[in-house]
Protein backbone atom coordinates (compact mmCIF):
# COMPACT_ATOMS: atom_id res chain seq x y z
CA UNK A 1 15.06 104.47 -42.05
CA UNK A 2 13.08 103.60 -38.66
CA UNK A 3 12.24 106.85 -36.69
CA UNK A 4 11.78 107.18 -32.70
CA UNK A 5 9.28 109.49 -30.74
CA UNK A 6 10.24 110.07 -27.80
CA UNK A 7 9.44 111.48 -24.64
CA UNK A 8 11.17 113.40 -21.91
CA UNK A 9 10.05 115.17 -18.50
CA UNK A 10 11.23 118.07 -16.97
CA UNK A 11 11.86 118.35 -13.13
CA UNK A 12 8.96 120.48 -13.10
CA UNK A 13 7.00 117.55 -14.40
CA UNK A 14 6.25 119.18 -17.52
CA UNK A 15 6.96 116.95 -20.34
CA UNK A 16 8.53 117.49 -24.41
CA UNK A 17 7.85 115.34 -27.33
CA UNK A 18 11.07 114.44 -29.22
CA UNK A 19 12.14 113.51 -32.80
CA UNK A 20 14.72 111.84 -34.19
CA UNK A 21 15.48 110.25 -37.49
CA UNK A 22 16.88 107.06 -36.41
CA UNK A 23 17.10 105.05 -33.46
CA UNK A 24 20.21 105.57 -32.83
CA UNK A 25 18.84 108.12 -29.34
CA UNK A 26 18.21 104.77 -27.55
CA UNK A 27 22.03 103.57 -27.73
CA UNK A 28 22.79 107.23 -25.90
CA UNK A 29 19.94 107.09 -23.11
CA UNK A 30 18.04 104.44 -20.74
CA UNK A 31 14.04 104.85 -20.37
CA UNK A 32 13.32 106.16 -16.89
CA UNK A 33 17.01 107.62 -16.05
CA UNK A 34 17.65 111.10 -14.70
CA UNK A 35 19.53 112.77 -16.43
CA UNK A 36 20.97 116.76 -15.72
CA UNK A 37 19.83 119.22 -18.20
CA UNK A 38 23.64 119.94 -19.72
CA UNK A 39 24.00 116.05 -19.58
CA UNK A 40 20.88 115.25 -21.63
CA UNK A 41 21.57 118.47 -24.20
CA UNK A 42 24.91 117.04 -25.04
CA UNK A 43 23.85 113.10 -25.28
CA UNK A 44 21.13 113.82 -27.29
CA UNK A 45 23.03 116.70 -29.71
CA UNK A 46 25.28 113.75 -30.40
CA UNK A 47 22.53 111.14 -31.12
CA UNK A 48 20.63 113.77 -33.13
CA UNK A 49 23.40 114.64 -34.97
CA UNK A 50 24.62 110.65 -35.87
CA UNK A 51 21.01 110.05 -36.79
CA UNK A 52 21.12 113.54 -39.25
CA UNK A 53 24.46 112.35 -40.64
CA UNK A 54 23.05 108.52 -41.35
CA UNK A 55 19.89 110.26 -42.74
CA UNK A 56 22.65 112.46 -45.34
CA UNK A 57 24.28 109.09 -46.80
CA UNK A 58 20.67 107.29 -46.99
CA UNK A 59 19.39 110.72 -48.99
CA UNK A 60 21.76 113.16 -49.72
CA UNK A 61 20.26 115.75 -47.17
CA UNK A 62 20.88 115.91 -43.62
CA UNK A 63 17.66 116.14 -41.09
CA UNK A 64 17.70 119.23 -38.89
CA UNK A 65 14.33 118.50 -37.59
CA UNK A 66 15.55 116.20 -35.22
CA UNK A 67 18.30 118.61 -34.66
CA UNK A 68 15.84 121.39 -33.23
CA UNK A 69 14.88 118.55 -30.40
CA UNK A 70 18.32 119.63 -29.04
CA UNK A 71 16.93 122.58 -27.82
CA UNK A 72 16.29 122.92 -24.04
CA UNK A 73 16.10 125.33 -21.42
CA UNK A 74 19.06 124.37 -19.37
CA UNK A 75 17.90 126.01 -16.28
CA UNK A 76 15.15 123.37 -14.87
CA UNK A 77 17.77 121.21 -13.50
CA UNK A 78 17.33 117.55 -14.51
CA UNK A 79 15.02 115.51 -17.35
CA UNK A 80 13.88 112.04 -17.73
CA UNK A 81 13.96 109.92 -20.70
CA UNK A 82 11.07 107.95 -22.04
């Protein structure tokens, strides 16, 4: 199953490195789009949570570390995907 790294900044131009188990996160975001914080939480706990669910009927398991990418701190306004 192909995995993506990605990256995101945060308005204060610090920036996260993401997980997820599939590639699935690119159908749900476009590289260099703002995005607000609550926006961006709930795209990618979707995406994370397909790509966990298509990693479950590959395996048998579903991925939570891609899951724990979901976390943000919802008060620095807007991110960017890359």
């Amino acid at each position: 199953m192909p995995v993506m790294h990605f990256r995101i900044q945060w308005p204060d131009n610090s920036e996260a490195n993401c997980y997820s188990p599939s590639q699935v996160i690119s159908d749900f975001f476009t590289p260099g789009e703002d995005y607000p914080v609550h926006d961006f939480v709930s795209r990618a706990r979707e995406a994370l949570n397909i790509a966990s669910e298509r990693v479950r009927e590959k395996y048998g398991f579903a991925c939570f570390v891609g899951n724990g990418s979901t976390r943000a701190d919802r008060s620095r306004g807007r991110t960017v995907y890359r």
